[in-house]
Protein backbone atom coordinates (compact mmCIF):
# COMPACT_ATOMS: atom_id res chain seq x y z
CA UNK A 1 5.45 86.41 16.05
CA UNK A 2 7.42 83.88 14.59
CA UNK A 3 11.29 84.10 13.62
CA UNK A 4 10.69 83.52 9.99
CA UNK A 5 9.06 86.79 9.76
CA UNK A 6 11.25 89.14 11.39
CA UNK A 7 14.91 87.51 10.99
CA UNK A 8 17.53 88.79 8.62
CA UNK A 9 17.68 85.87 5.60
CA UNK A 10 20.51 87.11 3.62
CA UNK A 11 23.63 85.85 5.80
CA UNK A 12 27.39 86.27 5.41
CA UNK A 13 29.45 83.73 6.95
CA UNK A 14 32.62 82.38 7.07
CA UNK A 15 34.23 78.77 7.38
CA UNK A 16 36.20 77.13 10.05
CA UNK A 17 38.98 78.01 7.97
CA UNK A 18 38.86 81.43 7.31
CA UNK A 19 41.38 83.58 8.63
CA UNK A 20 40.56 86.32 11.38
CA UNK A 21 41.85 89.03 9.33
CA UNK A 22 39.54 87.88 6.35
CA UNK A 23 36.39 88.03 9.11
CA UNK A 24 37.33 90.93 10.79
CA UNK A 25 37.42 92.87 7.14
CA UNK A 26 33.93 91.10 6.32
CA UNK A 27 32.83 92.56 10.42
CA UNK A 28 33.87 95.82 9.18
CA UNK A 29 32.82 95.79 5.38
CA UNK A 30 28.91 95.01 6.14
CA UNK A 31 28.94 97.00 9.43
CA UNK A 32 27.48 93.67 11.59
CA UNK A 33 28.80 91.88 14.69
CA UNK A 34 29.12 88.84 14.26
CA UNK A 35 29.34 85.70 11.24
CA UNK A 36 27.96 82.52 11.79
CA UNK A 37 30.41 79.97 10.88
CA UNK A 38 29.39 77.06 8.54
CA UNK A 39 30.62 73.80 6.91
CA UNK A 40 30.52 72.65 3.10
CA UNK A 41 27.22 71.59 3.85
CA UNK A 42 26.01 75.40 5.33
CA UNK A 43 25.36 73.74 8.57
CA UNK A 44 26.20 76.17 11.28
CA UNK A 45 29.30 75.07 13.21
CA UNK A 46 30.22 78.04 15.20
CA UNK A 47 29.78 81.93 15.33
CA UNK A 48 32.14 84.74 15.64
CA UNK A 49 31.66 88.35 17.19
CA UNK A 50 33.69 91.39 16.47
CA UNK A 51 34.44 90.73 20.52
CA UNK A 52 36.02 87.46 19.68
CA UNK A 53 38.50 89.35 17.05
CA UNK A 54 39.08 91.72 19.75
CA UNK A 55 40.36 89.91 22.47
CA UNK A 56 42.46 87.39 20.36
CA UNK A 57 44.20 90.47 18.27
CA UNK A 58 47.36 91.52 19.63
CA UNK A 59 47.48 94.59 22.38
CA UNK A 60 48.60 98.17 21.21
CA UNK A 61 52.16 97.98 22.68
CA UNK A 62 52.63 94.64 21.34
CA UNK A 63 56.51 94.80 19.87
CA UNK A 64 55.89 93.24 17.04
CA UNK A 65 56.92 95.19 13.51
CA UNK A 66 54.36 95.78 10.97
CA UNK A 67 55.09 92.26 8.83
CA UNK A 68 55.05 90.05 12.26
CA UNK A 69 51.52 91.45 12.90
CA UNK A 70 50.10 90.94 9.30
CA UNK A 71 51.31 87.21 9.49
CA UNK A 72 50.24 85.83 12.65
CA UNK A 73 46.75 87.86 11.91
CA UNK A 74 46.93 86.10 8.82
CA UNK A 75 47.82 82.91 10.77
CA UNK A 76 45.10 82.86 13.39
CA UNK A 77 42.11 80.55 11.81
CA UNK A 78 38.06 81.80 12.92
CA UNK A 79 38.26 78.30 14.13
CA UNK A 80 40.91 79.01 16.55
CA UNK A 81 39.02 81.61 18.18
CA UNK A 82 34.96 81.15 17.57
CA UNK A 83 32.27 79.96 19.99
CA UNK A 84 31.69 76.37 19.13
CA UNK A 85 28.30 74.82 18.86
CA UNK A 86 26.48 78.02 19.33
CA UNK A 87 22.87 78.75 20.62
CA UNK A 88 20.24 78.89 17.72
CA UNK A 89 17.03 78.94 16.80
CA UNK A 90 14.46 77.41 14.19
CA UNK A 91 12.52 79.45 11.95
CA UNK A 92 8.98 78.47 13.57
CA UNK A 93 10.34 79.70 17.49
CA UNK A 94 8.95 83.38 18.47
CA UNK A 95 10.57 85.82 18.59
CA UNK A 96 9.90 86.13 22.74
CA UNK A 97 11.44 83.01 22.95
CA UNK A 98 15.00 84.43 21.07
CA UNK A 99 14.69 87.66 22.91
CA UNK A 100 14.52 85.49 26.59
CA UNK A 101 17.23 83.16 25.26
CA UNK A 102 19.14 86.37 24.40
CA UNK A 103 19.07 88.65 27.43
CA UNK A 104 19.72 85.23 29.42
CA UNK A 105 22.46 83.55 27.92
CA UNK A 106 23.79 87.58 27.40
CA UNK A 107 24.56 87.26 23.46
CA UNK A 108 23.31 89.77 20.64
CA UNK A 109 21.86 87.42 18.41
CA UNK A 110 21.82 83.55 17.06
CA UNK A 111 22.00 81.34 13.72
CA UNK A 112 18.54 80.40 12.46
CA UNK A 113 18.81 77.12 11.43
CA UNK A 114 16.37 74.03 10.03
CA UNK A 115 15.96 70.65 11.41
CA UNK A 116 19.52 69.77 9.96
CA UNK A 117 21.35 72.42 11.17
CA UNK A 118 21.32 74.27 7.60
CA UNK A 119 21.78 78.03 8.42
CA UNK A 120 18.31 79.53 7.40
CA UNK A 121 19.19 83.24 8.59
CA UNK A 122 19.90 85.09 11.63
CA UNK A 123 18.28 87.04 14.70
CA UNK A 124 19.80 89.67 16.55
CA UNK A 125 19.01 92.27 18.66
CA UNK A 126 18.50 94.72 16.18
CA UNK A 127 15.34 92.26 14.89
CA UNK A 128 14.11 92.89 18.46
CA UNK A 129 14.56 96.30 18.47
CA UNK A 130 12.28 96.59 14.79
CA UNK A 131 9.76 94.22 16.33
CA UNK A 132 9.14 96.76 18.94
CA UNK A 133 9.00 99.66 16.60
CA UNK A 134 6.79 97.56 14.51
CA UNK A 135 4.09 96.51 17.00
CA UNK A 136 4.05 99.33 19.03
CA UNK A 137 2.90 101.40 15.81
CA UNK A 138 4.93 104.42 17.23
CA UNK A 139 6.55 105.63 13.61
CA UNK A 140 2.86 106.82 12.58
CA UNK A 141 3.14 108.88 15.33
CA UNK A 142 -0.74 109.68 17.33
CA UNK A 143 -0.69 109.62 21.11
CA UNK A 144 0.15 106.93 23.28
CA UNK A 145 -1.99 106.54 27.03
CA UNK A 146 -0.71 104.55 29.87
CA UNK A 147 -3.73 102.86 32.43
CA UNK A 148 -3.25 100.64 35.52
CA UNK A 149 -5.97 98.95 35.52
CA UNK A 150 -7.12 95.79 37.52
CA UNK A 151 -6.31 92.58 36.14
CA UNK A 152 -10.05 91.11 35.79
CA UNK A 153 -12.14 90.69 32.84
CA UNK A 154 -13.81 93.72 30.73
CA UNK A 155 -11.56 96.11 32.03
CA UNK A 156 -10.68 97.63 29.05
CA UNK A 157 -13.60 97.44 27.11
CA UNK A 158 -15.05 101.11 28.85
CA UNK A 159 -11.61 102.52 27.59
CA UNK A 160 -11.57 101.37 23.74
CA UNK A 161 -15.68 102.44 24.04
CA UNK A 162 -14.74 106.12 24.75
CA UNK A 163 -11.93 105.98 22.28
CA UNK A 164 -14.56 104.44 19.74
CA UNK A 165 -17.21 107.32 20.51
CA UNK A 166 -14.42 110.04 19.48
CA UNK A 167 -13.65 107.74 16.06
CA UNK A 168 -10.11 107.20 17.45
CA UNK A 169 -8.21 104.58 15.27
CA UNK A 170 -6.30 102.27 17.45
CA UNK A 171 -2.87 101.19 16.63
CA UNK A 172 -1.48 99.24 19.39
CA UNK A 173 -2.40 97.55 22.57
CA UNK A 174 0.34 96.13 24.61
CA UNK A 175 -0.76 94.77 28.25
CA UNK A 176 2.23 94.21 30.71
CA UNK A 177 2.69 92.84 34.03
CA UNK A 178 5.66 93.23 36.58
CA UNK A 179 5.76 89.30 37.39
CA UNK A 180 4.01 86.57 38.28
CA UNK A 181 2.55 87.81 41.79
CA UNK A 182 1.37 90.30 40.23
CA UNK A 183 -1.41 88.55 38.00
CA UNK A 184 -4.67 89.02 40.13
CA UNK A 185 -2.85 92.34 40.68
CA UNK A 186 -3.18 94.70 38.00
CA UNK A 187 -1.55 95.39 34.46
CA UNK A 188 -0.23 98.65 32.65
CA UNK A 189 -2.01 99.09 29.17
CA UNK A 190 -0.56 101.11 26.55
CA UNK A 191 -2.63 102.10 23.59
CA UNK A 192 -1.69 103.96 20.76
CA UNK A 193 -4.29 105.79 18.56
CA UNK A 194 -3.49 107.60 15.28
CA UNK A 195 -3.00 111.04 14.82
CA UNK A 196 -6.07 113.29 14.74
CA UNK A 197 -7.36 116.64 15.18
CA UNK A 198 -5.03 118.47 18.46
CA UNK A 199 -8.28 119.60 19.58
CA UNK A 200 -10.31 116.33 19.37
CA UNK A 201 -6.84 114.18 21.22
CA UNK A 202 -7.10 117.14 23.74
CA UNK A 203 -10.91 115.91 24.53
CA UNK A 204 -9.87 112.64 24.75
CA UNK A 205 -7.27 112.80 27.42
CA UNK A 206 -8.75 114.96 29.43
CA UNK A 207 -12.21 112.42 29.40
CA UNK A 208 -9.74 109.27 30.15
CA UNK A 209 -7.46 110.93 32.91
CA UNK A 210 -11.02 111.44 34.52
CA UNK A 211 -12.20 108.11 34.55
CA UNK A 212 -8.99 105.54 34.96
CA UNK A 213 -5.95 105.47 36.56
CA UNK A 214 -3.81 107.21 33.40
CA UNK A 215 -0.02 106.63 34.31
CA UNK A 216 1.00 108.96 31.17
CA UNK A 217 0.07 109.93 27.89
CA UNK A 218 2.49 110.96 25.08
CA UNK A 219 2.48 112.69 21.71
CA UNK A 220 5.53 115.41 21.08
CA UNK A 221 6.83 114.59 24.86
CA UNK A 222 5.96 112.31 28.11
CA UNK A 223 3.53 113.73 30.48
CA UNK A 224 3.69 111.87 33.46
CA UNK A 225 0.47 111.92 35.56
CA UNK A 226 1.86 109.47 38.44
C-alpha cells in the first residue's frame, strides 16, 4: 500500500511567518492537528501541532489584560515555535513504513513530499486508522474467525476449502505474528467472509471450531473460544 493512495492531498499550511494566532484559528477552523509549514517555493520547512500552540500560549493565571494577550499572540511567529526540518515521507513509501516511523519517533502524522521537498500531501494517523477499516473489510459487516495455526506451508488452504464448499465470499485475510522468534512458531489468521444466511454462518463455525485451533469468531459481538 503505497502513500499516494491513502494520504490526504488537499493540504493547508502556513509560512514561517505566519502568526500563531492566525494557525491556531486555521487548527481550529478545519478541525486538524497540525500544518505543515512551507516556503514560497511549497517546500516543507517545518510543521506545527495544536501541542506546539499549546505550550507556547500563555498559562490561565497569566496577569496579562485582554489587549497584552492579543498582541504578543499576535507577536509570536509559527516560526518561533514549529518543529524544524520535520520527518516526512515520499509518495511511493508504504504506508507500514509511515505507521513504524510514526509510533517510533511518537508523532501523529508527516508532510508528504517529492524529491525536492515540494509538499505533495500529508499522512496521519487517521490515514492509518482508514487503512485498517479498509483492508480489514469490517464496514460490510459478515463474520470474522480467528485460527492459530502453524507457520508452515498449506496451512490455510483446508480452511478457505471448507469456507469455499459453503460458497462463503472472503473479504479479508490478515496473517500476524508476535515477533521474530516466533516465525517457525505459528501465526494468528483472521478472515472475514461476507454476510450470509445466520443459519448457513452457524454451520460454518461450528465445522471450523472442530477442526482448527479457532481463537474467536465475531459477528454482532466477540466470542472468545481461548
Amino acid at each position: 500500500m503505497l502513500i499516494r493512495d491513502w494520504m490526504t492531498k488537499t493540504v493547508h499550511t502556513v509560512t514561517p511567518d505566519t502568526s500563531m494566532m492566525k494557525a491556531s484559528k486555521m487548527l481550529k477552523e478545519h478541525d486538524i492537528s497540525r500544518l505543515p509549514v512551507v516556503d514560497e517555493k511549497n517546500r516543507v520547512v517545518g510543521i506545527i501541532s495544536d501541542r506546539d500552540i499549546k505550550e507556547a500560549s500563555p498559562s490561565k493565571a497569566t496577569t496579562l489584560d485582554v489587549h497584552e494577550l492579543y498582541y504578543l499572540l499576535s507577536e509570536i511567529k509559527v516560526k518561533d515555535i514549529m518543529t524544524v526540518d520535520p520527518f516526512c515521507a515520499k509518495p511511493l513509501d508504504t504506508v507500514e513504513d509511515a505507521a513504524v516511523t510514526m509510533i517510533g519517533k511518537k508523532i501523529g502524522g508527516m508532510p508528504v513530499v517529492d524529491d525536492q521537498g515540494i509538499l505533495q500531501g500529508i499522512i496521519t494517523d487517521s490515514d492509518i486508522f482508514e487503512v485498517l477499516i479498509t483492508i480489514t473489510g469490517v464496514r460490510f459487516g459478515g463474520v470474522q474467525f480467528a485460527f492459530e495455526l502453524p507457520n508452515t506451508p498449506g496451512t490455510l488452504k483446508p480452511i478457505v476449502d471448507i469456507l469455499r464448499d459453503y460458497d462463503a465470499r472472503i473479504i479479508s485475510i490478515l496473517t500476524s505474528m508476535e515477533g521474530p522468534e516466533n516465525l517457525n512458531k505459528s501465526r494468528v489468521v483472521n478472515i472475514r467472509i461476507m454476510p450470509m444466511d445466520r443459519a448457513v454462518e452457524n454451520k460454518i463455525i461450528d465445522d471450523l471450531k472442530s477442526k482448527f485451533k479457532m481463537l474467536f469468531w465475531a459477528r454482532d459481538n466477540v466470542h472468545p473460544l481461548s
